[in-house]
C-alpha atoms as a PDB file:
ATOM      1  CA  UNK A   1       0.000   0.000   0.000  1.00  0.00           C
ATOM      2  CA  UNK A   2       1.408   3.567  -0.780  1.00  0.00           C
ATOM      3  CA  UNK A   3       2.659   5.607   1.996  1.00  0.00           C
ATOM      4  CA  UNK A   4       0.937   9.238   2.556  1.00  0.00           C
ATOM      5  CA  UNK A   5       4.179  10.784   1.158  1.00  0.00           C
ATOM      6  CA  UNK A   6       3.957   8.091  -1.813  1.00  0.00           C
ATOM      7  CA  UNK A   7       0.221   9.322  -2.178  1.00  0.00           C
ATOM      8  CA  UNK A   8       1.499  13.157  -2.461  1.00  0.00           C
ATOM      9  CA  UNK A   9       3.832  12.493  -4.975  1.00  0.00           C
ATOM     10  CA  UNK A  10       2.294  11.042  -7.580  1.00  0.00           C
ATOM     11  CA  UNK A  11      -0.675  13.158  -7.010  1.00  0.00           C
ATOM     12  CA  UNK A  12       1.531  16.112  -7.510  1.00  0.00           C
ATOM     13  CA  UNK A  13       3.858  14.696 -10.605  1.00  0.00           C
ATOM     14  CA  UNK A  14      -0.540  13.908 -11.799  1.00  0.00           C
ATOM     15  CA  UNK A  15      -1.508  17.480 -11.558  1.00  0.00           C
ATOM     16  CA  UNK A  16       2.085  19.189 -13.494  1.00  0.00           C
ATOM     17  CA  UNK A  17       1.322  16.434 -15.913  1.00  0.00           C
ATOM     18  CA  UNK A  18      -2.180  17.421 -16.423  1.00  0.00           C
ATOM     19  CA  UNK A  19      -0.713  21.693 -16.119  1.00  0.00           C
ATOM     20  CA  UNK A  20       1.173  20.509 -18.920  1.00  0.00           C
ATOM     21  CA  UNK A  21      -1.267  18.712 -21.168  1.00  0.00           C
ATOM     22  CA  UNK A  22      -4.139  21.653 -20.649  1.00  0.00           C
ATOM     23  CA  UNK A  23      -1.107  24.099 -21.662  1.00  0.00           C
ATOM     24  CA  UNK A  24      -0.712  21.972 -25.161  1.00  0.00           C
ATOM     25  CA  UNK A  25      -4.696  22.228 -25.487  1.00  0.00           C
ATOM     26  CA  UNK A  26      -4.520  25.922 -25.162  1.00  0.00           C
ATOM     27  CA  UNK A  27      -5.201  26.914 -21.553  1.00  0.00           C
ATOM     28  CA  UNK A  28      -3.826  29.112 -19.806  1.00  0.00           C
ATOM     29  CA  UNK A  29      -2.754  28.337 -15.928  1.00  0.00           C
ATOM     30  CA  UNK A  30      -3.544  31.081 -13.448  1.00  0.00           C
ATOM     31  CA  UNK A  31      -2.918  28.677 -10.328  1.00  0.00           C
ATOM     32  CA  UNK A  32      -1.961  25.272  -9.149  1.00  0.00           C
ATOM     33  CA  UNK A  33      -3.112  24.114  -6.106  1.00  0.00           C
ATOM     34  CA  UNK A  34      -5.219  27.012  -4.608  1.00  0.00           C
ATOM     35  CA  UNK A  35      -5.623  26.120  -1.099  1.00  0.00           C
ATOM     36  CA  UNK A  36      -7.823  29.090   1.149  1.00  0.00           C
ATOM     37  CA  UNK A  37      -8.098  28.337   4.875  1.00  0.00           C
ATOM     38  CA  UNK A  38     -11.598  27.841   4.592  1.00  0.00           C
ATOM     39  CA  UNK A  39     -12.491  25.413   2.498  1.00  0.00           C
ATOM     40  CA  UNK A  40     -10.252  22.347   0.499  1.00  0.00           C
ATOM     41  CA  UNK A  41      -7.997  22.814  -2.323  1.00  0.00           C
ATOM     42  CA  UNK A  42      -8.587  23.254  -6.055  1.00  0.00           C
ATOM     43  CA  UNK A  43      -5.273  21.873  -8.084  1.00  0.00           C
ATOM     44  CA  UNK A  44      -5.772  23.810 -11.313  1.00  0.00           C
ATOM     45  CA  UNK A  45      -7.390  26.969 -12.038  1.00  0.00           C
ATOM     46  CA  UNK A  46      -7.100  28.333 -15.700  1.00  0.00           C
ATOM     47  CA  UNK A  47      -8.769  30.170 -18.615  1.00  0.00           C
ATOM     48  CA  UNK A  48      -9.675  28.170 -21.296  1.00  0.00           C
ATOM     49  CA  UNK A  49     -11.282  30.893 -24.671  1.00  0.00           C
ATOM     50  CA  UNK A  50     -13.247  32.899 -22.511  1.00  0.00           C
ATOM     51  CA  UNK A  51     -14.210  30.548 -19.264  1.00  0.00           C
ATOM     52  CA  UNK A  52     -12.626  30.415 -15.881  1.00  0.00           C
ATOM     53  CA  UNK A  53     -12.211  26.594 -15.156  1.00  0.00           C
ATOM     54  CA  UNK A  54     -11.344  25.268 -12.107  1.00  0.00           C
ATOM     55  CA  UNK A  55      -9.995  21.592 -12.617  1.00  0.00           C
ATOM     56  CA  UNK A  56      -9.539  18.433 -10.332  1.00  0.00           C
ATOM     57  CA  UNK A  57      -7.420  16.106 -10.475  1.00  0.00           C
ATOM     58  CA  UNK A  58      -6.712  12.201  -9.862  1.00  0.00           C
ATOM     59  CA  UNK A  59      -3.751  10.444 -10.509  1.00  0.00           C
ATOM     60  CA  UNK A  60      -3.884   6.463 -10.183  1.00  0.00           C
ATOM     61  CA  UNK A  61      -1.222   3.550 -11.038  1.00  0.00           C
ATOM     62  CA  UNK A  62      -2.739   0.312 -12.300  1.00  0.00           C
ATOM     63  CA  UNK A  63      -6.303  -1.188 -12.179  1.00  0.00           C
ATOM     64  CA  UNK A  64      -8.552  -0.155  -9.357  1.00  0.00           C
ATOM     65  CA  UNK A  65     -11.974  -0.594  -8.876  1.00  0.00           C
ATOM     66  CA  UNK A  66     -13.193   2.801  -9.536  1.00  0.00           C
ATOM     67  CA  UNK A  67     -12.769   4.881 -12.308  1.00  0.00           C
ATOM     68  CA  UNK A  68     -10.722   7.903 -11.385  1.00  0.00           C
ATOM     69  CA  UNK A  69     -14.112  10.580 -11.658  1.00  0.00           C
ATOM     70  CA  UNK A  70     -16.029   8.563  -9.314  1.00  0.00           C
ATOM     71  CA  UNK A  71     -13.949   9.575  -6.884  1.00  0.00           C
ATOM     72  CA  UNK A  72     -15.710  12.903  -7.178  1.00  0.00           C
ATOM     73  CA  UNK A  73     -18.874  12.545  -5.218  1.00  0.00           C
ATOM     74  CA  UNK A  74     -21.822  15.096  -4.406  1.00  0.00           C
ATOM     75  CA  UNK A  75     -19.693  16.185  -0.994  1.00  0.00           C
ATOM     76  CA  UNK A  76     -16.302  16.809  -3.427  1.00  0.00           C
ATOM     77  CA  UNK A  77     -18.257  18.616  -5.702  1.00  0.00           C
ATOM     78  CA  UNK A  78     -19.815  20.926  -2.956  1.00  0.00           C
ATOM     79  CA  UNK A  79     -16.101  21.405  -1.639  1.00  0.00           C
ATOM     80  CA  UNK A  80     -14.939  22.453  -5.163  1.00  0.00           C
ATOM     81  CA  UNK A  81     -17.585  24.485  -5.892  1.00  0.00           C
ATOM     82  CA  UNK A  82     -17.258  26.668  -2.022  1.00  0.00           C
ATOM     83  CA  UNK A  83     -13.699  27.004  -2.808  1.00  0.00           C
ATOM     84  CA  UNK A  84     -14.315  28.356  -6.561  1.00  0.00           C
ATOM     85  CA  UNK A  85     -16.674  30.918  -5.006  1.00  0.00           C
ATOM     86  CA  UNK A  86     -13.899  31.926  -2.221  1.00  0.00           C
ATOM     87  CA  UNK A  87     -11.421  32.327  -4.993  1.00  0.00           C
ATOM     88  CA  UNK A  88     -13.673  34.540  -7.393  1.00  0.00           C
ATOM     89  CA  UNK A  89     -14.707  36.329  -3.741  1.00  0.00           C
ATOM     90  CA  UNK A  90     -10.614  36.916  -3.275  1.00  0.00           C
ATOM     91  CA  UNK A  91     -10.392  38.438  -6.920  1.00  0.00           C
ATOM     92  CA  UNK A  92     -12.827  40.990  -6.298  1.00  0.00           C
ATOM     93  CA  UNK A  93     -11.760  42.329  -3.123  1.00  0.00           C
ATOM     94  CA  UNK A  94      -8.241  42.043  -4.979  1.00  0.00           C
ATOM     95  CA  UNK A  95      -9.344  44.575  -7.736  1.00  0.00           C
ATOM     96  CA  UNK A  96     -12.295  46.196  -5.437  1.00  0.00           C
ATOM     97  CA  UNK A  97     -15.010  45.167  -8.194  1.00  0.00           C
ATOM     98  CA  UNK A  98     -18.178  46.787  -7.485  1.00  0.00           C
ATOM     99  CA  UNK A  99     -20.255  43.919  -9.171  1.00  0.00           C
ATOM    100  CA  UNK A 100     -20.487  40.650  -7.350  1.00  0.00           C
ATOM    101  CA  UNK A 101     -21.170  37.525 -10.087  1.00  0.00           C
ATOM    102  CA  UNK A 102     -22.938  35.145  -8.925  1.00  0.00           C
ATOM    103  CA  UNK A 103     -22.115  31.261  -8.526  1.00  0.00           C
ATOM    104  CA  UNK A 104     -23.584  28.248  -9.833  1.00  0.00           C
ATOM    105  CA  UNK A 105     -20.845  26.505 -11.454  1.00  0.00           C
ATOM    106  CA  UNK A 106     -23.106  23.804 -12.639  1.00  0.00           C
ATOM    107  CA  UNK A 107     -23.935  26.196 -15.300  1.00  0.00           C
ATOM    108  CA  UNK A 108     -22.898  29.534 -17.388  1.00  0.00           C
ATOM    109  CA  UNK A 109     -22.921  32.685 -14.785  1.00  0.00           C
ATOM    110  CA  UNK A 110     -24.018  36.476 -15.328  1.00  0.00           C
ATOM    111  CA  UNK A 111     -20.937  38.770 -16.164  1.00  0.00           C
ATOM    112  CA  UNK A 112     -18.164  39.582 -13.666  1.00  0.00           C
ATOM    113  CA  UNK A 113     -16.382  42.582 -13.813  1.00  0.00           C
ATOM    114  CA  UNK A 114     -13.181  41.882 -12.688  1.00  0.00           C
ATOM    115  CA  UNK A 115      -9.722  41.514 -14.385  1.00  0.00           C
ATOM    116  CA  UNK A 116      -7.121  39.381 -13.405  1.00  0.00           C
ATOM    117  CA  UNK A 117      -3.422  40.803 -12.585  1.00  0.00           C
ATOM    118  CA  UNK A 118      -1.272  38.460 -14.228  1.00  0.00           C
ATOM    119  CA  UNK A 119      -1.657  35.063 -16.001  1.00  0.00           C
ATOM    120  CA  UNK A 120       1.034  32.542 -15.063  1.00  0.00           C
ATOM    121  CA  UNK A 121       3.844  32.830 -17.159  1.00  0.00           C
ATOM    122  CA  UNK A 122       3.754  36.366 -18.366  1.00  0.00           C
ATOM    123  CA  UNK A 123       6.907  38.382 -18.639  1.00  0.00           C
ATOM    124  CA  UNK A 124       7.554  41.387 -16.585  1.00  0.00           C
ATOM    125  CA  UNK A 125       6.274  44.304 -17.755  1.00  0.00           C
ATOM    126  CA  UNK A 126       3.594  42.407 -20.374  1.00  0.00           C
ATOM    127  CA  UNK A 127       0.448  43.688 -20.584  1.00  0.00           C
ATOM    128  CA  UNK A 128      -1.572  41.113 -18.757  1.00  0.00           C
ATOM    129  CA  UNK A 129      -4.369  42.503 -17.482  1.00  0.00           C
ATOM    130  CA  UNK A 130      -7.427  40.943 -18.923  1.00  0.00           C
ATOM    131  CA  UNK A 131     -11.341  40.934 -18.500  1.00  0.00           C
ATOM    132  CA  UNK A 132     -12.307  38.220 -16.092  1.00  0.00           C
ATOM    133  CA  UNK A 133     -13.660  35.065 -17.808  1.00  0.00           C
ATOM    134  CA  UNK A 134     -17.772  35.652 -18.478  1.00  0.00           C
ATOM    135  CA  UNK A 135     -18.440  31.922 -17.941  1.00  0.00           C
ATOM    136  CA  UNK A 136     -17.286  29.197 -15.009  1.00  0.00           C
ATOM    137  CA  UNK A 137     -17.367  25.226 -14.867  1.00  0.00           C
ATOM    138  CA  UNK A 138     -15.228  22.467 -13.095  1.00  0.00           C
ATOM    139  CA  UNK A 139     -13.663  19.887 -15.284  1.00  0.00           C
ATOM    140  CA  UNK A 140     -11.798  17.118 -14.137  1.00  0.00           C
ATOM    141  CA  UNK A 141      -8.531  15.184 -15.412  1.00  0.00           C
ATOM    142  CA  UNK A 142      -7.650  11.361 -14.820  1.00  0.00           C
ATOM    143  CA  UNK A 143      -4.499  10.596 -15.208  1.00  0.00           C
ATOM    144  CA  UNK A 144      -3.568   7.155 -15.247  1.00  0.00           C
ATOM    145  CA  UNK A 145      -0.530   5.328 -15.313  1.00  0.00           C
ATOM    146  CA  UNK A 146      -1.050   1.382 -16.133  1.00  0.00           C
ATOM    147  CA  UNK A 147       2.073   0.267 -14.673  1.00  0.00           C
ATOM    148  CA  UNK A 148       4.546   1.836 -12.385  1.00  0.00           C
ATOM    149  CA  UNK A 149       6.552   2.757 -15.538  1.00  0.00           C
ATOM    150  CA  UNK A 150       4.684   3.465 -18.189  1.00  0.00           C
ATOM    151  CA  UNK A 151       3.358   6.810 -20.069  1.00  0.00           C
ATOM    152  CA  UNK A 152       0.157   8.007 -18.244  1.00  0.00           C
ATOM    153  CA  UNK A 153      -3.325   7.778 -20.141  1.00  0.00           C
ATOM    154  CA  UNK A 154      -4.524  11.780 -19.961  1.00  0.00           C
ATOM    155  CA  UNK A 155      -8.259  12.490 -19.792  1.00  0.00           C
ATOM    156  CA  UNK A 156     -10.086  15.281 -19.818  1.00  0.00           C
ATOM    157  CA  UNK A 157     -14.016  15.916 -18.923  1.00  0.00           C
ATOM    158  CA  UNK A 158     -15.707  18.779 -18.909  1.00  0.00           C
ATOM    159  CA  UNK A 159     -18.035  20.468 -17.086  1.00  0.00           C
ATOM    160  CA  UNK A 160     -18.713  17.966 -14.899  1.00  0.00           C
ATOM    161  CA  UNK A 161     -20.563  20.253 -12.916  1.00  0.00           C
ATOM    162  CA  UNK A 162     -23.390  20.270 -14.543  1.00  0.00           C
ATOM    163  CA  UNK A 163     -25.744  17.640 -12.980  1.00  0.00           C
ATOM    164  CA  UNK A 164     -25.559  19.864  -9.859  1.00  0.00           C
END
């Protein structure tokens, strides 16, 4: 059985795998494991054409039981969806919006007037300021290795939000 510090390392070498294969697929990474005190942790938040996504995660070796997204029950997706509000909550007071959007990930929000500061990997001094994305879901990424040491299996679904 994996040890806890076994657990945390291939979850993390999971989610720069998955950074790396929504970067090819033209996203753009604002964040990696957004953590606020309040609530649990969201590994990837990006902007993907014009919608904020926040992304989860699950790394597995081998055959198990379970696919990887039914690891993502009705409490998870409660978790992810508290933190996604505390993180568009932290942009606004960031750049003192005067319009509050409203959340319901499980489906396409009104317009929030924010912008963002920077998006991950701009150089100094780049204009980076952009509007902030008109439309939010949660999307989720398996990545699965079928043996110890061989290349992982990449999958991406989206909005899988939407049965909320």
């Amino acid at each position: 059985m994996p040890t806890l510090t076994h657990q945390k390392s291939l979850g993390q070498l999971g989610e720069n795998l998955a950074a790396k294969y929504l970067e090819k697929q033209g996203y753009k990474i604002l964040a990696c494991n957004y953590s606020p005190k309040r609530w649990g942790e969201i590994d990837i938040i990006a902007i993907d054409d014009d919608t904020l996504v926040f992304i989860e995660v699950k790394t597995r070796i081998g055959e198990q039981m379970l696919e990887a997204f039914e690891s993502i029950d009705k409490h998870k997706l409660q978790v992810l969806k508290r933190t996604a509000q505390l993180f568009i909550r932290e942009q606004e007071r960031k750049f003192k919006s005067s319009e509050a959007p409203p959340m319901d990930i499980g489906g396409i929000l009104a317009k929030p007037s924010v912008a963002l500061s920077k998006v991950k990997g701009a150089k100094e001094g780049q204009n980076t300021k952009e509007k902030f994305p008109e439309a939010y879901r949660l999307d989720f990424i398996s990545v699965h290795f079928p043996t110890i040491d061989s290349t992982p299996e990449i999958e991406l679904f989206k909005n899988i939000g939407s049965e909320w």
